[in-house]
N, C-alpha and C. Protein backbone atom coordinates (compact mmCIF):
# COMPACT_ATOMS: atom_id res chain seq x y z
N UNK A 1 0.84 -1.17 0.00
CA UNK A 1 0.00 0.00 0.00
C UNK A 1 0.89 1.24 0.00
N UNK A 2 0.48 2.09 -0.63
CA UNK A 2 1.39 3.29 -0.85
C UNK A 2 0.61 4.45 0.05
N UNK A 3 1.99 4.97 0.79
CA UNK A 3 1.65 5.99 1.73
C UNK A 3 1.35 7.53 0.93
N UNK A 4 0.50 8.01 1.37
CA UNK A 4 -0.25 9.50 0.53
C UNK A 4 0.69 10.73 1.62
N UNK A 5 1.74 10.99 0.94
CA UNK A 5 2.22 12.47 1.77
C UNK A 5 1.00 13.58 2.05
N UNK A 6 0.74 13.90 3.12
CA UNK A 6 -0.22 14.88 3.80
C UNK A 6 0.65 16.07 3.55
N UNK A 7 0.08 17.19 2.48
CA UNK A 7 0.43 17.92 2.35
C UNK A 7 0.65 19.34 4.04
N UNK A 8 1.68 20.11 4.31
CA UNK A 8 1.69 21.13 5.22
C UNK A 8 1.58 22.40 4.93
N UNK A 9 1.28 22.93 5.62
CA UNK A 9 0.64 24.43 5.08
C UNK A 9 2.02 24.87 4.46
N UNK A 10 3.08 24.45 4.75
CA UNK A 10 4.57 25.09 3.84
C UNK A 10 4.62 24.97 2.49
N UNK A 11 3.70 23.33 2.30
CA UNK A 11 3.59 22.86 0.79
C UNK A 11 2.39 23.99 0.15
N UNK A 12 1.48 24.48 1.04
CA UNK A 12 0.34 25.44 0.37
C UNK A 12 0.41 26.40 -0.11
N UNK A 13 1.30 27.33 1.02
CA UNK A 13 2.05 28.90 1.39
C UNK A 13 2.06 29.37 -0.14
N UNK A 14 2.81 29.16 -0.75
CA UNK A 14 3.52 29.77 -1.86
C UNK A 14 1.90 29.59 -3.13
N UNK A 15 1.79 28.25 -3.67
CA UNK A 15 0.47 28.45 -4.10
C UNK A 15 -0.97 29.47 -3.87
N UNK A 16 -1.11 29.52 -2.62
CA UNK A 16 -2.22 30.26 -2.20
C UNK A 16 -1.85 31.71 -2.22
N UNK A 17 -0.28 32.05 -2.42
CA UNK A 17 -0.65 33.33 -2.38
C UNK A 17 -0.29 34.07 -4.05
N UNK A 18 -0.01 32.82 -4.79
CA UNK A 18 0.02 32.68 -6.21
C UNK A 18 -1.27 32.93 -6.47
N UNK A 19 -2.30 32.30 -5.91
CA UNK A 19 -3.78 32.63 -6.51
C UNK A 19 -4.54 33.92 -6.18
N UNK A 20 -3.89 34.46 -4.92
CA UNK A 20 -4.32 35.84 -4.90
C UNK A 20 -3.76 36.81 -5.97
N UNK A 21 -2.26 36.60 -6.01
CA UNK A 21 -1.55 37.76 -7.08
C UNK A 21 -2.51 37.40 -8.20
N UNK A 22 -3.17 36.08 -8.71
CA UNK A 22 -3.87 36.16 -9.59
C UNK A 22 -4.87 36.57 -9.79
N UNK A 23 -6.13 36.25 -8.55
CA UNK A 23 -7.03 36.78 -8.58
C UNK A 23 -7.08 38.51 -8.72
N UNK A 24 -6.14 39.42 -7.75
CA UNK A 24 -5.80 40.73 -8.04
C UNK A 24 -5.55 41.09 -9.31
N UNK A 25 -4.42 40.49 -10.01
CA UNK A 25 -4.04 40.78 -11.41
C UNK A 25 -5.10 40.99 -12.37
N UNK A 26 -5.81 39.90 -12.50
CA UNK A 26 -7.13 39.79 -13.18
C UNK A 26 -8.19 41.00 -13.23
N UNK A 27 -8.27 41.08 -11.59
CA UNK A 27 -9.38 42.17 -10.89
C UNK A 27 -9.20 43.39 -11.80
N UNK A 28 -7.51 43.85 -11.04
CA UNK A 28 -6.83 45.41 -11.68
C UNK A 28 -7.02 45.19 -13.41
N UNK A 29 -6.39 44.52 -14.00
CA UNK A 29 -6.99 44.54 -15.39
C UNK A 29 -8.20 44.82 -15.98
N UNK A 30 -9.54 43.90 -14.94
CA UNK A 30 -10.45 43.93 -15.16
C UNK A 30 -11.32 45.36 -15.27
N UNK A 31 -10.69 46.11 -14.05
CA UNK A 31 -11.01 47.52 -13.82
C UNK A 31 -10.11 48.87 -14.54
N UNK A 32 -9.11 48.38 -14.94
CA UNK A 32 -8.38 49.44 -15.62
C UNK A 32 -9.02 49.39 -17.34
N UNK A 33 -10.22 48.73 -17.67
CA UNK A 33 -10.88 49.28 -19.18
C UNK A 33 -12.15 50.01 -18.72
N UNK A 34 -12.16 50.75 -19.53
CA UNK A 34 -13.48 51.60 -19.57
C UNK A 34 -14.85 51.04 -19.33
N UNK A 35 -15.27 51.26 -18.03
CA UNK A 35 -16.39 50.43 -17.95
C UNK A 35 -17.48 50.32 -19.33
N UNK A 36 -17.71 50.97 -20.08
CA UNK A 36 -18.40 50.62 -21.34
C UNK A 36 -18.21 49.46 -22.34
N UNK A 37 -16.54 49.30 -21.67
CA UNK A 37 -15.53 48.42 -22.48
C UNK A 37 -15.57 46.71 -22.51
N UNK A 38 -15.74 46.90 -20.97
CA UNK A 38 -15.80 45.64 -20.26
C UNK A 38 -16.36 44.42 -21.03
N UNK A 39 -15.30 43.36 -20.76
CA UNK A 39 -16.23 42.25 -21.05
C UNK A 39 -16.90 41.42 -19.87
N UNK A 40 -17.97 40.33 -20.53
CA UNK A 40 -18.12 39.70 -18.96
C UNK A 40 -17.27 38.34 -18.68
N UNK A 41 -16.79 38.94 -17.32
CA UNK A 41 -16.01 38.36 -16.99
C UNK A 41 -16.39 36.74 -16.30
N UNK A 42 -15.07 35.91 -16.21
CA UNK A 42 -15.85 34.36 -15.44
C UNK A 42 -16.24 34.43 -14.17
N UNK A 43 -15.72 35.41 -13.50
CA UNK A 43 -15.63 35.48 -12.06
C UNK A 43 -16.78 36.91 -11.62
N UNK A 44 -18.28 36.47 -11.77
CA UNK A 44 -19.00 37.42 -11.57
C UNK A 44 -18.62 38.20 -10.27
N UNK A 45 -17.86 37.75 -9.52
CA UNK A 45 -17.37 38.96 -8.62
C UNK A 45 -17.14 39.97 -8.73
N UNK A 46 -16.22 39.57 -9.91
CA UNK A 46 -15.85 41.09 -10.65
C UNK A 46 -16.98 42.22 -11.31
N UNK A 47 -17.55 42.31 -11.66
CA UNK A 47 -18.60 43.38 -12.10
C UNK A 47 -19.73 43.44 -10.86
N UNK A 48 -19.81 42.83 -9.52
CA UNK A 48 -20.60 43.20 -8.40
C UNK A 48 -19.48 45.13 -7.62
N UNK A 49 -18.37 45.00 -8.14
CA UNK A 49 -17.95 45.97 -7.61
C UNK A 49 -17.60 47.53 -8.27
N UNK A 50 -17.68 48.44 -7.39
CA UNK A 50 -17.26 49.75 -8.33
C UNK A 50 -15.96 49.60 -9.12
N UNK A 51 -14.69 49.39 -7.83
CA UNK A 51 -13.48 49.79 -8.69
C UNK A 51 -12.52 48.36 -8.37
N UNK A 52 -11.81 48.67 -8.53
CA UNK A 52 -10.51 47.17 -7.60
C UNK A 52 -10.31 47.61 -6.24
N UNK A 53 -10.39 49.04 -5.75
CA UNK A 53 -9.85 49.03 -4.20
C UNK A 53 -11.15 48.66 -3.80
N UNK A 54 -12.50 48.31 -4.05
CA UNK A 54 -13.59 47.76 -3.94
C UNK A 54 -13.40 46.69 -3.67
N UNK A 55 -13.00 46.33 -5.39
CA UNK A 55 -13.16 44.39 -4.78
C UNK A 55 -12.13 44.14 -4.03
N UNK A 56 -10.38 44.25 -3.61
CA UNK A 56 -9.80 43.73 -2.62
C UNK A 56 -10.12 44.28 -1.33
N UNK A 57 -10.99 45.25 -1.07
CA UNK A 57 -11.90 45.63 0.21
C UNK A 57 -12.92 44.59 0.70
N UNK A 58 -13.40 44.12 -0.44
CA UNK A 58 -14.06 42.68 0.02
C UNK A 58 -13.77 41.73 -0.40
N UNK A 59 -12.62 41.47 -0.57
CA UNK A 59 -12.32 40.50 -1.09
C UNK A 59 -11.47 39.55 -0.15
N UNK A 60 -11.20 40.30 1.55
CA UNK A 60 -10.78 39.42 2.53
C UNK A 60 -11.46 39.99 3.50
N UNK A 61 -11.47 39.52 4.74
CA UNK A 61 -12.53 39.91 6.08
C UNK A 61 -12.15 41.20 6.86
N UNK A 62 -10.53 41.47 7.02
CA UNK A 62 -10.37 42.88 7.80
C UNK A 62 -8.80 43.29 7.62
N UNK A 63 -9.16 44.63 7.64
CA UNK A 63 -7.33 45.43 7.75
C UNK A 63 -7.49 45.31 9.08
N UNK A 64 -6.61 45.13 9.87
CA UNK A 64 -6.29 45.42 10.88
C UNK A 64 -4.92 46.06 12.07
N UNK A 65 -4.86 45.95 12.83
CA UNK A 65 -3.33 46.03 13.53
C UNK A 65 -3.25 44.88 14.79
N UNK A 66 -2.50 44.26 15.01
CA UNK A 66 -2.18 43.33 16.01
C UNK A 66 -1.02 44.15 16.89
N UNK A 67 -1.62 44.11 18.17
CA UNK A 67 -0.56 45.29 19.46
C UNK A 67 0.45 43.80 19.27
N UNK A 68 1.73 44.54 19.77
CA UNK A 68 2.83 43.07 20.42
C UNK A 68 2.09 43.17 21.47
N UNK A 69 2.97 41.97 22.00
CA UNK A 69 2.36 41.09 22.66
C UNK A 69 0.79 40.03 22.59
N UNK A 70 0.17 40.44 22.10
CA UNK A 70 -0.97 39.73 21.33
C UNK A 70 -0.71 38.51 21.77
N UNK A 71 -0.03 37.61 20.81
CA UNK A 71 0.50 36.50 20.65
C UNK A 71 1.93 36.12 21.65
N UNK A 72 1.85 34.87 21.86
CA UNK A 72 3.53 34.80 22.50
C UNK A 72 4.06 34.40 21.81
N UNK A 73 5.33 35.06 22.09
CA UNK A 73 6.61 35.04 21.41
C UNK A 73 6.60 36.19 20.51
N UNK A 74 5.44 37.09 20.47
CA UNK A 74 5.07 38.06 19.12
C UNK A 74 5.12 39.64 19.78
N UNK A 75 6.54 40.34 20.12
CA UNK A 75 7.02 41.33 20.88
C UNK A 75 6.82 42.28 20.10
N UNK A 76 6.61 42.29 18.38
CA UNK A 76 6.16 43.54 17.54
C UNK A 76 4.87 43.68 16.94
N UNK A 77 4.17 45.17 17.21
CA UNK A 77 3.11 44.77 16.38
C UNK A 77 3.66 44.84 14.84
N UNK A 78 2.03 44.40 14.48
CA UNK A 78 2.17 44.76 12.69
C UNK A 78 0.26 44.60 12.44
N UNK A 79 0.55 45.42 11.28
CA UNK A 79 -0.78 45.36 10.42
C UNK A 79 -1.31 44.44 9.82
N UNK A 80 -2.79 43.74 9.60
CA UNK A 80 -2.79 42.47 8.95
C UNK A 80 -4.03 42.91 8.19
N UNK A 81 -3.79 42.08 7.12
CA UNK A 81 -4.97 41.98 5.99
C UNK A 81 -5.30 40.81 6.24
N UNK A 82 -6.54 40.15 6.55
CA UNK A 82 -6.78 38.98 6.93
C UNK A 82 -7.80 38.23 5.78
N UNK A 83 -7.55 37.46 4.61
CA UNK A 83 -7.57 36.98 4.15
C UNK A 83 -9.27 35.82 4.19
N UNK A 84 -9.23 35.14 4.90
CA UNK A 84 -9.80 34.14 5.40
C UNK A 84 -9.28 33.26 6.26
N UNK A 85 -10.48 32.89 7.77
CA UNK A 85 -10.18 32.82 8.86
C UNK A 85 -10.92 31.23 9.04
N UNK A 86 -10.32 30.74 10.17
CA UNK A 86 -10.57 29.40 10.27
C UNK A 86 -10.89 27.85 10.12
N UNK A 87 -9.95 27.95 9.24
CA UNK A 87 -8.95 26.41 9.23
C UNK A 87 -9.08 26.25 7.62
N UNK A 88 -8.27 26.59 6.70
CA UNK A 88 -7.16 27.41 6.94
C UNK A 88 -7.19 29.02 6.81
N UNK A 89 -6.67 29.42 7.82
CA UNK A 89 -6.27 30.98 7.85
C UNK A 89 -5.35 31.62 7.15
N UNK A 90 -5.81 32.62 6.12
CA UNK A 90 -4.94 32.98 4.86
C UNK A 90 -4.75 34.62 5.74
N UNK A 91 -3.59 35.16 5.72
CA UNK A 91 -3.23 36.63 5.80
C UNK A 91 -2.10 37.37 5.43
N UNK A 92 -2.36 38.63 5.51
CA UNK A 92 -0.91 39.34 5.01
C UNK A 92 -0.70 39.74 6.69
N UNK A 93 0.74 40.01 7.07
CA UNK A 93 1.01 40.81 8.10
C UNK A 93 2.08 41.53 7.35
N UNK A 94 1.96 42.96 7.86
CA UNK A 94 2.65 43.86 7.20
C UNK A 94 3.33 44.88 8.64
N UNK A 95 4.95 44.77 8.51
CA UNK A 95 5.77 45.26 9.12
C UNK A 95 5.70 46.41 8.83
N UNK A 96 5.53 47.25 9.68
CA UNK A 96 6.28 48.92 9.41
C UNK A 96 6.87 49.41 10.00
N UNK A 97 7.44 50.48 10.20
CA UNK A 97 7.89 51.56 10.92
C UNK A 97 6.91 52.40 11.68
N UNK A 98 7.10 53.66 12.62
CA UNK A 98 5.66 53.74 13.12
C UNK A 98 5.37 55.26 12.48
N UNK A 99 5.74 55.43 11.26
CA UNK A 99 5.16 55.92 10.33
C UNK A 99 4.44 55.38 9.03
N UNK A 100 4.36 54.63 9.04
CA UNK A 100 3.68 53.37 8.26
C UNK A 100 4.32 52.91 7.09
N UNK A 101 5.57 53.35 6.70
CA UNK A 101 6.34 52.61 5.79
C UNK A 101 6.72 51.35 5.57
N UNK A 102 6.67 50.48 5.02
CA UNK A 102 6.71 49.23 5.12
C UNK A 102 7.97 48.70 5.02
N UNK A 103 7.71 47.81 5.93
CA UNK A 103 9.26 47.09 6.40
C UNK A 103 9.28 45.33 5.56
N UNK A 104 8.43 45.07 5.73
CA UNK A 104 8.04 44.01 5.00
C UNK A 104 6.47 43.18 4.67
N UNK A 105 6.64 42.69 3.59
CA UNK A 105 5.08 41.83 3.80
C UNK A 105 5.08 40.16 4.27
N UNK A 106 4.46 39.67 4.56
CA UNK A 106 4.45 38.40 4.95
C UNK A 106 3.50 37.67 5.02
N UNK A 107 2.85 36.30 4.04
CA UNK A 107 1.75 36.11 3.85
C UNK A 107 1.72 34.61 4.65
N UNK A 108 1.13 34.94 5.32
CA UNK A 108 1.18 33.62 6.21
C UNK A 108 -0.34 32.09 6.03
N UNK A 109 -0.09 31.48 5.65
CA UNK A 109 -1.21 29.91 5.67
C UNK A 109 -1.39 28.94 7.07
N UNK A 110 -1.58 29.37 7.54
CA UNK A 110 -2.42 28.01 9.08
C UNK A 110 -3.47 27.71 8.95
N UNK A 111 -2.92 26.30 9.53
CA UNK A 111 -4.25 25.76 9.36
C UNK A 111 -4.09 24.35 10.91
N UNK A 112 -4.90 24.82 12.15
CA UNK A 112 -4.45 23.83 12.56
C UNK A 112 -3.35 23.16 13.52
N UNK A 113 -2.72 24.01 14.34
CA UNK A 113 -1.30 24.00 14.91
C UNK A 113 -0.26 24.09 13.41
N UNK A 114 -0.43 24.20 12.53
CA UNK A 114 0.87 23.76 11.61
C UNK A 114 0.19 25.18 10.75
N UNK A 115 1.61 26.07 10.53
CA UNK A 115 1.83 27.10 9.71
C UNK A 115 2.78 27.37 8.99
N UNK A 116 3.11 28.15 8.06
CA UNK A 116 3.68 28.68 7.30
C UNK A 116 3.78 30.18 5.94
N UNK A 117 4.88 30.75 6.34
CA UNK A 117 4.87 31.80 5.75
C UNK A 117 6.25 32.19 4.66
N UNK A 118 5.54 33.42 3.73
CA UNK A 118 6.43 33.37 2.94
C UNK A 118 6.79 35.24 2.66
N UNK A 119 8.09 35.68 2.51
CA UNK A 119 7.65 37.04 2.15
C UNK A 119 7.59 37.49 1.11
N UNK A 120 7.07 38.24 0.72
CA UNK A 120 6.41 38.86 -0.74
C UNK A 120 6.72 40.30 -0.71
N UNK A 121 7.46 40.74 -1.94
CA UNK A 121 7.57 41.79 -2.41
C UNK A 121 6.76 42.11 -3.53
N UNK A 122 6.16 41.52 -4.31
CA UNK A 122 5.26 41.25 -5.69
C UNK A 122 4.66 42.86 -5.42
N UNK A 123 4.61 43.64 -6.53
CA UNK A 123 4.18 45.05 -6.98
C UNK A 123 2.46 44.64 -6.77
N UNK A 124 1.57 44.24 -7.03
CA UNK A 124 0.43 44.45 -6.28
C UNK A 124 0.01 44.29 -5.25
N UNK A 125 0.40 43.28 -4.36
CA UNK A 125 0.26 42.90 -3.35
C UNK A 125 1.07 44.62 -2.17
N UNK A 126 1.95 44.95 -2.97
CA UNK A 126 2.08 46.33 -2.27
C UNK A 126 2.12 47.41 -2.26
N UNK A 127 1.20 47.82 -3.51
CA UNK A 127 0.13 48.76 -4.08
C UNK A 127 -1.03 48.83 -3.24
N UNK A 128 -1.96 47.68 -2.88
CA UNK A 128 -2.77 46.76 -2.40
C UNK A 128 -2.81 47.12 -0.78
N UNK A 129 -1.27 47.26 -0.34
CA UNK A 129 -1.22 47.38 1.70
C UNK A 129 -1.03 48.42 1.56
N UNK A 130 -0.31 49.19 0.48
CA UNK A 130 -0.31 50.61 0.84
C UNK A 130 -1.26 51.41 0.72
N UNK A 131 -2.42 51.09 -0.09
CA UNK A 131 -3.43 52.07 -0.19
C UNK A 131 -4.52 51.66 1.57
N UNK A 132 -4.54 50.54 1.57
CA UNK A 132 -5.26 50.00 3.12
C UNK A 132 -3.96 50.36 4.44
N UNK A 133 -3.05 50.77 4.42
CA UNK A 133 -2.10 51.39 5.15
C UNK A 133 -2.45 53.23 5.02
N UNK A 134 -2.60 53.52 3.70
CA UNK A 134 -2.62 55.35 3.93
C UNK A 134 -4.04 55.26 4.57
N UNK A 135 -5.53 54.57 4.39
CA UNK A 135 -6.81 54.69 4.85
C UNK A 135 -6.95 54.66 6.08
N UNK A 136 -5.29 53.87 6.90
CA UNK A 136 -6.15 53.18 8.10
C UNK A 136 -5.79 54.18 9.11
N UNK A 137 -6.93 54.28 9.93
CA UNK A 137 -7.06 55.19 10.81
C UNK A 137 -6.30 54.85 12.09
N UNK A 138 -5.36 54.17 12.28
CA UNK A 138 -4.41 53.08 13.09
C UNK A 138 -3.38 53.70 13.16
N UNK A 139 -2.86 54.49 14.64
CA UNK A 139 -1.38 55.23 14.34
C UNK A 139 -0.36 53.94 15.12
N UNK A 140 0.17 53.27 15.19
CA UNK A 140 1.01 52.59 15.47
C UNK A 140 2.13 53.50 16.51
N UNK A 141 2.82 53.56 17.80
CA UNK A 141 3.59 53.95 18.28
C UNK A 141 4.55 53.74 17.72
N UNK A 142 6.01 54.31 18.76
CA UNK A 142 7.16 54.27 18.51
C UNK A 142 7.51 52.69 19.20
N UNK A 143 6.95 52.80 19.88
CA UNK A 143 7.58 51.57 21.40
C UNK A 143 6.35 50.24 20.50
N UNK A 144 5.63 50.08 20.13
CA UNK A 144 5.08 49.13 18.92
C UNK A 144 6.20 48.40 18.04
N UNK A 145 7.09 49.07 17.47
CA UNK A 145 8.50 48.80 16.94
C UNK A 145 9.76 48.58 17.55
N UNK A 146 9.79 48.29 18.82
CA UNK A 146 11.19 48.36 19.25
C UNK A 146 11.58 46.68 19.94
């Protein structure tokens, strides 16, 4: 009998956040023609919304900020785009400075006691935190970063 490797969220990580840059890519395309222009698209999602900062506004559950300490072992905050929540949990956490410049992105997959993350520099994905970073009404301290 042949044993079936159980995939780990490390094996997922990188895929799942392949399908967002896609789903975004698509979106922004979708919205950068003239709405007169438009075709219809496969993913009726797309034409339920005004613009693209629309659809990736709903297109995961919350911007947020996580204080340190939150979590243990987790002494910095950071900002999170939270993706989809419980089992498996898709998100961005986004490092900054406590002027909101970004220090890094980090898209993390759990599911389960077992996680994994990967970091991402990809040009939409940080088009994407920076426009939900200038909106958010979230000042982050100095002592948040240290």
């Amino acid at each position: 009998m042949e044993t079936v490797k159980k995939e780990t969220c490390k094996d997922k990580v990188e895929p799942a956040l392949q399908d967002i840059i896609q789903d975004w890519t698509e979106a922004q395309k979708y919205y950068d023609i003239d709405e007169e222009k438009r075709y219809t698209p496969e993913d009726d999602s797309l034409s339920s919304h005004d613009d693209f900062f629309d659809y990736v506004n709903n297109y995961g559950l919350c911007f947020d900020y996580v204080s340190p300490n939150t979590f243990e072992d987790q002494n910095v905050g950071y900002f999170r785009y939270q993706v989809c929540y419980g089992g498996p949990t898709q998100e961005f956490r986004i490092f900054t400075d406590y002027n909101k410049n970004i220090d890094r992105i980090e898209f993390w997959y759990l599911d389960w006691f077992d996680g994994s993350k990967v970091i991402t520099d990809d040009e939409i994905i940080e088009d994407v935190i920076s426009q939900f970073l200038e909106l958010s009404q979230i000042e982050p301290s100095e002592e948040d970063h240290e």
